[in-house]
Protein backbone atom coordinates (compact mmCIF):
# COMPACT_ATOMS: atom_id res chain seq x y z
CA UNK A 1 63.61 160.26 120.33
CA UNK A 2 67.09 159.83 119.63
CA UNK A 3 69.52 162.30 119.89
CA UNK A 4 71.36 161.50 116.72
CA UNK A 5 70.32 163.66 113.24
CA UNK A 6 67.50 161.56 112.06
CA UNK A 7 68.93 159.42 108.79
CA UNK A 8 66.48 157.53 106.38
CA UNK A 9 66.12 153.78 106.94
CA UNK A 10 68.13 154.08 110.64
CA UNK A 11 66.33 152.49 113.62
CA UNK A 12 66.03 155.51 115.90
CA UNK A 13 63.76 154.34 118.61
CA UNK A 14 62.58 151.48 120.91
CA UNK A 15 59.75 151.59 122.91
CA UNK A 16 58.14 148.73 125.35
CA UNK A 17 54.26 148.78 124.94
CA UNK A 18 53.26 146.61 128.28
CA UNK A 19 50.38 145.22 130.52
CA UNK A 20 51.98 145.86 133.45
CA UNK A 21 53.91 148.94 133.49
CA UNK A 22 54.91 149.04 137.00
CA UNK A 23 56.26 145.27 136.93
CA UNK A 24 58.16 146.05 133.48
CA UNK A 25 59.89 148.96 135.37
CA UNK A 26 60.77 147.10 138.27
CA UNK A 27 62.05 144.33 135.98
CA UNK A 28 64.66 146.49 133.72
CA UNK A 29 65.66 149.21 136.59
CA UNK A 30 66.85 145.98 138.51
CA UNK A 31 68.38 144.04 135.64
CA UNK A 32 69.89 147.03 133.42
CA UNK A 33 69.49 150.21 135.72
CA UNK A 34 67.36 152.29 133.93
CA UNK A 35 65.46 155.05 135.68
CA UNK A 36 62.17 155.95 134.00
CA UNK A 37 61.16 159.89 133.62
CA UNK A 38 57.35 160.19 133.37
CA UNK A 39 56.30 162.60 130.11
CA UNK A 40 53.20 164.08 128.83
CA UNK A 41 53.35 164.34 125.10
CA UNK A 42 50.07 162.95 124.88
CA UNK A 43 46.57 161.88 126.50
CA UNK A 44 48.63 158.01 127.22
CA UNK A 45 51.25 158.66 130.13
CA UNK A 46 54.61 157.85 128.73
CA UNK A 47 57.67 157.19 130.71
CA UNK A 48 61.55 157.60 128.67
CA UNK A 49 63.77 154.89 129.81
CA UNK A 50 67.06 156.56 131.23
CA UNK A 51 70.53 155.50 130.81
CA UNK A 52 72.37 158.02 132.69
CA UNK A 53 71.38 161.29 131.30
CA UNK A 54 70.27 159.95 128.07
CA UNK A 55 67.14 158.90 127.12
CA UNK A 56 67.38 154.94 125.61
CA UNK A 57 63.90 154.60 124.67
CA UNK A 58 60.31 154.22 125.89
CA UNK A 59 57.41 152.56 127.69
CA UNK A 60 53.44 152.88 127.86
CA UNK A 61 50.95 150.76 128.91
CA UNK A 62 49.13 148.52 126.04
CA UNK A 63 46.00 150.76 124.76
CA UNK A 64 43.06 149.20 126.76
CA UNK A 65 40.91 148.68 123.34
CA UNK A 66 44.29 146.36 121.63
CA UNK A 67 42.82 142.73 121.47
CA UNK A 68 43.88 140.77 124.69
CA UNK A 69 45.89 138.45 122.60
CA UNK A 70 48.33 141.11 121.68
CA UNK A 71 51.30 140.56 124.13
CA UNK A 72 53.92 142.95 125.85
CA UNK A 73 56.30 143.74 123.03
CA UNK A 74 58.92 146.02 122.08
CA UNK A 75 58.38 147.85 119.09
CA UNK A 76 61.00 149.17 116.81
CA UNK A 77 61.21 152.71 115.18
CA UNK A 78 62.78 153.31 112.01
CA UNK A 79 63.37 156.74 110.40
CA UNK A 80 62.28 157.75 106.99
CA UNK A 81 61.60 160.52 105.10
CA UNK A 82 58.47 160.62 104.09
CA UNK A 83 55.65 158.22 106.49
CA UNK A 84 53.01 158.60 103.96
CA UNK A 85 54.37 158.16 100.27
CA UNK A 86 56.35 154.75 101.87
CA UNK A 87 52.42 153.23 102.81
CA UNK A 88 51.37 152.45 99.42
CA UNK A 89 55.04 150.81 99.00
CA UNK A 90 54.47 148.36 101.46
CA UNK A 91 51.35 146.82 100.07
CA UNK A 92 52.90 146.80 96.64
CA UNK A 93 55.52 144.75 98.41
CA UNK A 94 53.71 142.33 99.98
CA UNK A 95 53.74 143.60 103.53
CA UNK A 96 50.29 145.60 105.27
CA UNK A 97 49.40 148.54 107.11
CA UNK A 98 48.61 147.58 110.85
CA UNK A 99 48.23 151.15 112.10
CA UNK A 100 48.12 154.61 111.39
CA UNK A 101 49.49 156.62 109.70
CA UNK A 102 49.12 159.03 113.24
CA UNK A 103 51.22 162.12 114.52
CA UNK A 104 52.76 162.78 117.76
CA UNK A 105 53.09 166.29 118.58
CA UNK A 106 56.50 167.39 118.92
CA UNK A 107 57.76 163.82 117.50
CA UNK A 108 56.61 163.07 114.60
CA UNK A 109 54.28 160.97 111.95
CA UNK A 110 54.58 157.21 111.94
CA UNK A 111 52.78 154.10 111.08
CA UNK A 112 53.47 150.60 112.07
CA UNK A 113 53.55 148.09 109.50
CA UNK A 114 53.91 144.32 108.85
CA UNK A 115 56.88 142.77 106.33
CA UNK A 116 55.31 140.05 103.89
CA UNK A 117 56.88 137.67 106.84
CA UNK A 118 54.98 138.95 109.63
CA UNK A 119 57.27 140.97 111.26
CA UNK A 120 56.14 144.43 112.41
CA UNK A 121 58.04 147.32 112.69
CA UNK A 122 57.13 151.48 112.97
CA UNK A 123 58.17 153.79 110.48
CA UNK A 124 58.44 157.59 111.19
CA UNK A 125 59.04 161.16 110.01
CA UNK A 126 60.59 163.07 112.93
CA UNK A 127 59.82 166.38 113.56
CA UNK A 128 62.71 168.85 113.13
CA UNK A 129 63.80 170.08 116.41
CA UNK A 130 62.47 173.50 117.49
């Protein structure tokens, strides 16, 4: 994640969810220069997108059992304090849960929501640094 102290209600992550992994490198190592390191948080390989010597966010292929109809997209992170006392909010505001609430070891606990427009967005409780 982010290097920066984790602040609630700051985006703090972006991460490309893709079909094609291996074309969406190709793609943004031409057009921006990023160099991809390959991590292993997790069962799903996961590659941090490199800007230099600092990690600018993230890419995994699109889960195999998501609907078809779901496209490539970047999702957004944003911090908060507390993943699981913010779910019933969103209801109560009109928005949904889409996903989750999960951890990721060594990250964190987030969820991924929808806004009563239809936007979606993540929300998640990083882990303090070890």
């Amino acid at each position: 994640m982010a290097d920066n102290k984790p602040v609630h209600g700051t985006f703090c992550w972006n991460e490309l969810v893709t079909r094609d992994v291996k074309a969406a490198k190709d793609f943004y190592s031409k057009l921006i220069g990023w160099k991809f390191r390959d991590e292993s948080m997790t069962d799903t390989p996961y590659s941090l997108l490199m800007a230099g010597d600092k990690s600018a966010g993230g890419m995994m292929a699109m889960p195999a059992e998501v609907s078809k109809v779901v496209p490539s997209h970047w999702m957004a992170y944003i911090t908060v304090d507390d993943v699981d006392t913010l779910i019933p909010r969103v209801t109560e505001l009109g928005g949904g849960l889409v996903f989750g609430p999960m951890d990721i070891p060594k990250v964190g606990r987030f969820c991924v929501i929808k806004d009563p427009t239809g936007a979606v967005v993540s929300l998640i409780k990083l882990t303090p640094p070890e």
